[in-house]
N, C-alpha and C. Protein backbone atom coordinates (compact mmCIF):
# COMPACT_ATOMS: atom_id res chain seq x y z
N UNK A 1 111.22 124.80 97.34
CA UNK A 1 112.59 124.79 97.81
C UNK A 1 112.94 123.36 98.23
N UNK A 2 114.41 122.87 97.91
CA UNK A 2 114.74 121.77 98.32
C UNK A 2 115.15 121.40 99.51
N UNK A 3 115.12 120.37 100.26
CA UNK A 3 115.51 120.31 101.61
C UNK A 3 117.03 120.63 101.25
N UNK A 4 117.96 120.54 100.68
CA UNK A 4 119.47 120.83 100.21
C UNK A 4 119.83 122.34 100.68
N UNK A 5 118.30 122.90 99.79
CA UNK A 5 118.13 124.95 99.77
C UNK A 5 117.81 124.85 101.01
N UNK A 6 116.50 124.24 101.48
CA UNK A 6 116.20 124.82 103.34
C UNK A 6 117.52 124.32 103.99
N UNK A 7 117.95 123.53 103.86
CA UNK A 7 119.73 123.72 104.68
C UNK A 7 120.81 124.91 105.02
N UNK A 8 120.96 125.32 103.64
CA UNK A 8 121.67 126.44 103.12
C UNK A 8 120.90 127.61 103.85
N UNK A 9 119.85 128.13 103.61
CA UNK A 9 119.29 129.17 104.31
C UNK A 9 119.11 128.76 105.63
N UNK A 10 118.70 127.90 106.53
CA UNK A 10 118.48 127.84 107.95
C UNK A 10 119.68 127.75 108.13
N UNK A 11 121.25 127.26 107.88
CA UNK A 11 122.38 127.75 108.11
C UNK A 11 123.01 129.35 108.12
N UNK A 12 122.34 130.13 106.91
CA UNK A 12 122.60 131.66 106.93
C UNK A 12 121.52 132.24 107.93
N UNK A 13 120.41 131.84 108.72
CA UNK A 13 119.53 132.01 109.45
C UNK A 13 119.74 131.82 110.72
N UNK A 14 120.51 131.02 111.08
CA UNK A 14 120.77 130.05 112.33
C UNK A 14 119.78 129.18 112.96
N UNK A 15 119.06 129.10 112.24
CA UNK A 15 118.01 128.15 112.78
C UNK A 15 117.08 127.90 111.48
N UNK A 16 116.45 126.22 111.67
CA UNK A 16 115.33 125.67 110.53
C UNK A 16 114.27 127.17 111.18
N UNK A 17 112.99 127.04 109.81
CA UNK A 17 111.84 127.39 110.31
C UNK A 17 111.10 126.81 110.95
N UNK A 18 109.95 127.03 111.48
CA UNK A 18 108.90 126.16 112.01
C UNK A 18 108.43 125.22 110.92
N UNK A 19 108.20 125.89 109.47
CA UNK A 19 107.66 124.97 108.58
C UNK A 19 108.72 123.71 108.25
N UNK A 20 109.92 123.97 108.27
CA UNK A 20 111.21 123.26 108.12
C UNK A 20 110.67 121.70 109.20
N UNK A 21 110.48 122.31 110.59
CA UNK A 21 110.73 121.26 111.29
C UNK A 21 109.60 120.33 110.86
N UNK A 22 108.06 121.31 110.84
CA UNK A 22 106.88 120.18 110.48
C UNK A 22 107.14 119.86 109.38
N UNK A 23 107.60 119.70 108.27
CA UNK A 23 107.85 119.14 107.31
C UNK A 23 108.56 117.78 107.75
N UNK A 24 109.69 117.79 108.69
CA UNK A 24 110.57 117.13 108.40
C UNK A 24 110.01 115.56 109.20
N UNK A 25 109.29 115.69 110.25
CA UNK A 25 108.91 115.21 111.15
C UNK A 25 107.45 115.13 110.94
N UNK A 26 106.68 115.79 110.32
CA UNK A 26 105.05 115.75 109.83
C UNK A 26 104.72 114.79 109.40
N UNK A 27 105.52 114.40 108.14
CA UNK A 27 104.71 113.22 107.06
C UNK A 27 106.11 112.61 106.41
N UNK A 28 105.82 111.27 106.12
CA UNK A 28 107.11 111.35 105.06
C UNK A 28 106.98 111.53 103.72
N UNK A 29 105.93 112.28 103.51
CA UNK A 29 105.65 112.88 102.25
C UNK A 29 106.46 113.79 101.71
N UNK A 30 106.48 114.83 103.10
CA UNK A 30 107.01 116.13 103.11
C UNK A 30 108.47 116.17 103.65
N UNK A 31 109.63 114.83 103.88
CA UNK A 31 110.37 115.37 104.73
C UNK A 31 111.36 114.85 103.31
N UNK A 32 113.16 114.95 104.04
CA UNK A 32 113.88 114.46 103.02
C UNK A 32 113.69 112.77 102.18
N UNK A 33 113.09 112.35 102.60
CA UNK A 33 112.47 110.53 101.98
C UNK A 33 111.70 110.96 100.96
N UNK A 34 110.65 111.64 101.65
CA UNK A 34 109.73 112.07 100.73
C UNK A 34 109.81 112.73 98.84
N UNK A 35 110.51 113.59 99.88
CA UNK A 35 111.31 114.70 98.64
C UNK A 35 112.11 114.12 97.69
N UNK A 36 112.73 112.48 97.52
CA UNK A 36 113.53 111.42 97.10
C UNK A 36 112.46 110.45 96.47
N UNK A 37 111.51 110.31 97.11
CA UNK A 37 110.15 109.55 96.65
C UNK A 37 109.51 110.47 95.21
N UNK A 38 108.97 111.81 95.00
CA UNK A 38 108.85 112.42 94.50
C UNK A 38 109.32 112.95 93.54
N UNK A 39 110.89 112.49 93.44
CA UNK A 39 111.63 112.18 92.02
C UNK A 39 111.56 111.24 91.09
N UNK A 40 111.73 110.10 92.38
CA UNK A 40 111.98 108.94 91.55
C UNK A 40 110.37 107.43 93.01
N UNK A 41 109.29 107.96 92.51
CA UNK A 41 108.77 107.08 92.87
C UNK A 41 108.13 105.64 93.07
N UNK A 42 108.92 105.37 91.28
CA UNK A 42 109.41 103.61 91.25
C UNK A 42 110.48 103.09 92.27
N UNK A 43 111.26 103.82 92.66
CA UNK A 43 112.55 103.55 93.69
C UNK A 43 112.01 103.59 94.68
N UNK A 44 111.92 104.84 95.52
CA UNK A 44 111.24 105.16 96.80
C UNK A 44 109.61 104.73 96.82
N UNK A 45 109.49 103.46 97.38
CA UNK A 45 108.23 103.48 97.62
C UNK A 45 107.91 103.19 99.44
N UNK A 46 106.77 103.53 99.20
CA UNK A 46 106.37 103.50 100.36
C UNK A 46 105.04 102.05 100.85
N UNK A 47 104.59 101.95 101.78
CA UNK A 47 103.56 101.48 101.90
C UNK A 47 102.64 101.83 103.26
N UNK A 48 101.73 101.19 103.40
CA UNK A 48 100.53 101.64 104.73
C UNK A 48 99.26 102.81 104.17
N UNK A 49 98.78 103.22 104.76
CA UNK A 49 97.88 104.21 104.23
C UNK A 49 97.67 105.67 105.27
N UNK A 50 97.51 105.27 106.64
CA UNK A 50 97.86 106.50 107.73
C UNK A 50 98.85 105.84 108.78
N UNK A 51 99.76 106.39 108.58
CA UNK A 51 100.85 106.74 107.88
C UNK A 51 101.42 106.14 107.21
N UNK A 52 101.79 106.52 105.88
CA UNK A 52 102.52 106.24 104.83
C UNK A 52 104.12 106.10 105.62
N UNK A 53 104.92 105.40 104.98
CA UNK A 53 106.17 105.21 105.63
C UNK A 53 106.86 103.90 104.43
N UNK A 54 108.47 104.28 104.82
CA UNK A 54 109.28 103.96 103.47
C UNK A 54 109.11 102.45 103.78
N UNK A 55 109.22 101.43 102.86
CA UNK A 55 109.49 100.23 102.60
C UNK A 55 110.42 99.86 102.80
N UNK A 56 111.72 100.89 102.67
CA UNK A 56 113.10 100.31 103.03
C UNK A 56 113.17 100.75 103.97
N UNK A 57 113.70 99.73 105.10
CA UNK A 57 114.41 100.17 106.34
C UNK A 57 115.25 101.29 106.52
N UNK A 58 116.46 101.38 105.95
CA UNK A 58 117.02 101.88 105.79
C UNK A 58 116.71 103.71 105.43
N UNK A 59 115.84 103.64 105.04
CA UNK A 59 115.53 105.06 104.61
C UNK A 59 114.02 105.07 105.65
N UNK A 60 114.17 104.37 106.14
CA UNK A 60 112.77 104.82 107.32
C UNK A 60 113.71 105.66 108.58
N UNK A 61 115.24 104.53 109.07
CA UNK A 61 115.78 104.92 109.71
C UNK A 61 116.68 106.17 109.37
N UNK A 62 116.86 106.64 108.22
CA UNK A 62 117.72 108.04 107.68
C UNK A 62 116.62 108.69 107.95
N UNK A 63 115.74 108.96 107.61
CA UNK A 63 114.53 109.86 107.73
C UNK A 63 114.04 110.38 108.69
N UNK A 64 113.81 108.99 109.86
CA UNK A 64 112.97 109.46 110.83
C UNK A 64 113.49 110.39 112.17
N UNK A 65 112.82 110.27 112.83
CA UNK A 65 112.29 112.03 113.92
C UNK A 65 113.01 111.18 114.81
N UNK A 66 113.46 109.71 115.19
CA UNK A 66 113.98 109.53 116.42
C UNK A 66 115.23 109.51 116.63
N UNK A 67 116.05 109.36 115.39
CA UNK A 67 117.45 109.47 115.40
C UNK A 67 118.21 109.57 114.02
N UNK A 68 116.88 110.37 113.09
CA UNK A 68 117.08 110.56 111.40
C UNK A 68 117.02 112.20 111.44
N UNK A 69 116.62 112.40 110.03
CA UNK A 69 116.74 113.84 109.49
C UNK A 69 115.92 114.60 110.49
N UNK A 70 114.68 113.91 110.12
CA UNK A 70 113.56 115.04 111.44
C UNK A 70 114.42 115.48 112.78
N UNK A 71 115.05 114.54 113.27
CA UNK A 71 115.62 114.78 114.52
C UNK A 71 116.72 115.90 114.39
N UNK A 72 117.57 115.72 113.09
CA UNK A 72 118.31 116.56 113.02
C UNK A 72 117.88 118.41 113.01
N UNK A 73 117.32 118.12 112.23
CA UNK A 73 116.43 119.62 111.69
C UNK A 73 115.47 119.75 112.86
N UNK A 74 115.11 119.41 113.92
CA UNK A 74 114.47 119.36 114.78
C UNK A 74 115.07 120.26 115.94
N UNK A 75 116.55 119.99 115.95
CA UNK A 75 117.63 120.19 116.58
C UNK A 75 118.77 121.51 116.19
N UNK A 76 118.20 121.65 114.91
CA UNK A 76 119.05 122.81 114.37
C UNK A 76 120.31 122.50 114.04
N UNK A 77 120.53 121.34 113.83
CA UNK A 77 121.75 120.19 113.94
C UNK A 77 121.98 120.38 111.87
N UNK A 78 122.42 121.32 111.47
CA UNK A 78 122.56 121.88 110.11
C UNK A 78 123.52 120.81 109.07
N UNK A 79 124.66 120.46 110.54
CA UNK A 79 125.86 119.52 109.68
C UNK A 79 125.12 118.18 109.53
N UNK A 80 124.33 117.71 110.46
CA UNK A 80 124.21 116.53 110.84
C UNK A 80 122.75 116.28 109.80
N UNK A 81 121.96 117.27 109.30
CA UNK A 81 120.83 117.72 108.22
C UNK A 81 121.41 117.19 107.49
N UNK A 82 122.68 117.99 106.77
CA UNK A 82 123.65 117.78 105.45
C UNK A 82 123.97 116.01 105.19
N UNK A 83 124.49 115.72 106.26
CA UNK A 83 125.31 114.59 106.03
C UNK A 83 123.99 113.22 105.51
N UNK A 84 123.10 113.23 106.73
CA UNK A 84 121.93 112.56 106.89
C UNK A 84 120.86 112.83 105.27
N UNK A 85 120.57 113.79 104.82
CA UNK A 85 120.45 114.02 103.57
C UNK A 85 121.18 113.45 102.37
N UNK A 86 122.71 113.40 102.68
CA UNK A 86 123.87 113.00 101.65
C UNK A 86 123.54 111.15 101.82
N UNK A 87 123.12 110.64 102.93
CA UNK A 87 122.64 109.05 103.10
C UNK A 87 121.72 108.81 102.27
N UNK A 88 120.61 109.64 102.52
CA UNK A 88 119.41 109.34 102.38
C UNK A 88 119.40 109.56 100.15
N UNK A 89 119.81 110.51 99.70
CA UNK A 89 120.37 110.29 98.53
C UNK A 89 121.40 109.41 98.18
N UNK A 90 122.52 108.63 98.64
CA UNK A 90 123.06 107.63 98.89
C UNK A 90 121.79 106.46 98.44
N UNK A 91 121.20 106.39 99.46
CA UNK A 91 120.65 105.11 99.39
C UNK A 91 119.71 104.76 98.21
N UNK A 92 118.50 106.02 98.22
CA UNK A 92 117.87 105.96 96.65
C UNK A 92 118.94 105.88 95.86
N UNK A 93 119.85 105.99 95.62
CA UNK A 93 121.08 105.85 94.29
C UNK A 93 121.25 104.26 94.19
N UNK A 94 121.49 103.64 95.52
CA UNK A 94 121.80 102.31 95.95
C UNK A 94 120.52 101.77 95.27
N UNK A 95 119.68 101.97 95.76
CA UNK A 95 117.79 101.20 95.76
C UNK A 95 117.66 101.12 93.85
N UNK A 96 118.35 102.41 93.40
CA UNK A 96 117.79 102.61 91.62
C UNK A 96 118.96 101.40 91.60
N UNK A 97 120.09 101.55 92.00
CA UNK A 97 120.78 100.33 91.19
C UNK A 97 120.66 98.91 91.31
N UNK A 98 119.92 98.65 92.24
CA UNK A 98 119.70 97.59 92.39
C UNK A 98 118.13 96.94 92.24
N UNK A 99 117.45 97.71 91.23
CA UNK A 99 115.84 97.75 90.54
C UNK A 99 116.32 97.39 89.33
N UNK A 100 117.68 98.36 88.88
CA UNK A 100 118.01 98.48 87.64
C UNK A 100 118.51 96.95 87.12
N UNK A 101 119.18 96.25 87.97
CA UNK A 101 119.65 95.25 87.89
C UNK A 101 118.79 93.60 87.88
N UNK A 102 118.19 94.54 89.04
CA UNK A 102 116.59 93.22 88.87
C UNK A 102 116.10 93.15 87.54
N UNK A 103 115.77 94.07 86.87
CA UNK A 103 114.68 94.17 85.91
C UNK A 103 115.88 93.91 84.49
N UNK A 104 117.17 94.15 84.94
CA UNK A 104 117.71 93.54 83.68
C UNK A 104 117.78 92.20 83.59
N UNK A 105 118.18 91.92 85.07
CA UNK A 105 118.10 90.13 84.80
C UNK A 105 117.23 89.54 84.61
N UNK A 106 115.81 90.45 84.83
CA UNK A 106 114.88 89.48 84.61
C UNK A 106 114.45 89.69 82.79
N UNK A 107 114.79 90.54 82.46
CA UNK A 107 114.40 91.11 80.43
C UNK A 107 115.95 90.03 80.46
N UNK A 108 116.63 89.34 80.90
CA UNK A 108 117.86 88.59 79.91
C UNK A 108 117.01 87.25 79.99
N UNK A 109 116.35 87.18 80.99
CA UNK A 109 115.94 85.71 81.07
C UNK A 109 114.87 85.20 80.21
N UNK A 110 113.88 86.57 80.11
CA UNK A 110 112.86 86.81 79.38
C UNK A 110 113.29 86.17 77.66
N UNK A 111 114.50 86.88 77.50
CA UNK A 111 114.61 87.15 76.18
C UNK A 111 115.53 85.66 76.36
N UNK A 112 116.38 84.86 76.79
CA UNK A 112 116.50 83.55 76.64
C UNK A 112 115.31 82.51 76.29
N UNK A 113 115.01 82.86 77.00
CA UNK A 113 113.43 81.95 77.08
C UNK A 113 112.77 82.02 75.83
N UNK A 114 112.75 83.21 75.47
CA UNK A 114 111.89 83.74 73.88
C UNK A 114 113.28 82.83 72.80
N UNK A 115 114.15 83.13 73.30
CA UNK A 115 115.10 82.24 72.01
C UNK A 115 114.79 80.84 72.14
N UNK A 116 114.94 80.37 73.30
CA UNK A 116 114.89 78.56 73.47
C UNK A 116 113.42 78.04 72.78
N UNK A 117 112.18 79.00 73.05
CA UNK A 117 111.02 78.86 72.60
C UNK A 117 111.19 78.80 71.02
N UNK A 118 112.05 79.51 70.34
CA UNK A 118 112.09 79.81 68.89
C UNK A 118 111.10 81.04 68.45
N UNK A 119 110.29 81.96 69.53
CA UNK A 119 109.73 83.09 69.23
C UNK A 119 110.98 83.94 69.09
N UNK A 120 112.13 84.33 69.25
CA UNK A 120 112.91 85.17 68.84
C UNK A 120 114.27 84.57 68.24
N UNK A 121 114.44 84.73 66.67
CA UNK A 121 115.58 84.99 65.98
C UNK A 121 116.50 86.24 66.42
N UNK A 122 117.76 85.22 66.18
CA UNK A 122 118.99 86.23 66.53
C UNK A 122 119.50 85.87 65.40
N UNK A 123 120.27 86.93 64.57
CA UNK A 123 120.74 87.02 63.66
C UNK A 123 122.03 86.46 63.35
């Protein structure tokens, strides 16, 4: 189930589960970062080893238990789940476009270089 689905049901429930909260606040394996990492884990990376934790600021601070998702879902705070979730996908969207962009400028430069060298004909 997606943290999106555990929203939707702990809203028709009135409350997260217990597994909901340790998830969210447990690991950032398991919480909404995580769950964003696990799609797309060229984007979302992480680093450290105990505890693992996001590389981007930004998604350390959407995420975390002190004033991020954990806290929300911690809280039973359903709207504030939603919105904080809608960031945290926000930002991986932000993070892919701006990988996407690195790695093109760097294949244009690549491929200049291969022309100026005379290893690549252009027609």
């Amino acid at each position: 189930m997606t943290w999106r689905e555990r929203i939707v049901a702990a809203r028709e429930r009135g409350r997260f589960t217990e597994q909901d909260r340790a998830d969210a606040a447990g690991s950032w394996t398991t919480c909404a970062v995580g769950e964003q990492r696990a799609a797309m884990p060229d984007v979302v990376l992480f680093t450290g080893v105990d505890p693992l934790q996001p590389d981007d600021a930004a998604l350390a601070r959407l995420g975390g238990t002190i004033e991020g998702f954990g806290l929300a879902v911690s809280k039973d705070n359903f709207y504030g789940a939603e919105q904080l979730l809608d960031q945290i996908e926000d930002r991986v969207l932000q993070l892919k476009r701006e990988k996407a962009a690195i790695l093109t400028a760097a294949l244009v430069e690549e491929l200049r270089e291969r022309y100026r060298s005379g290893s690549l004909a252009v027609p």
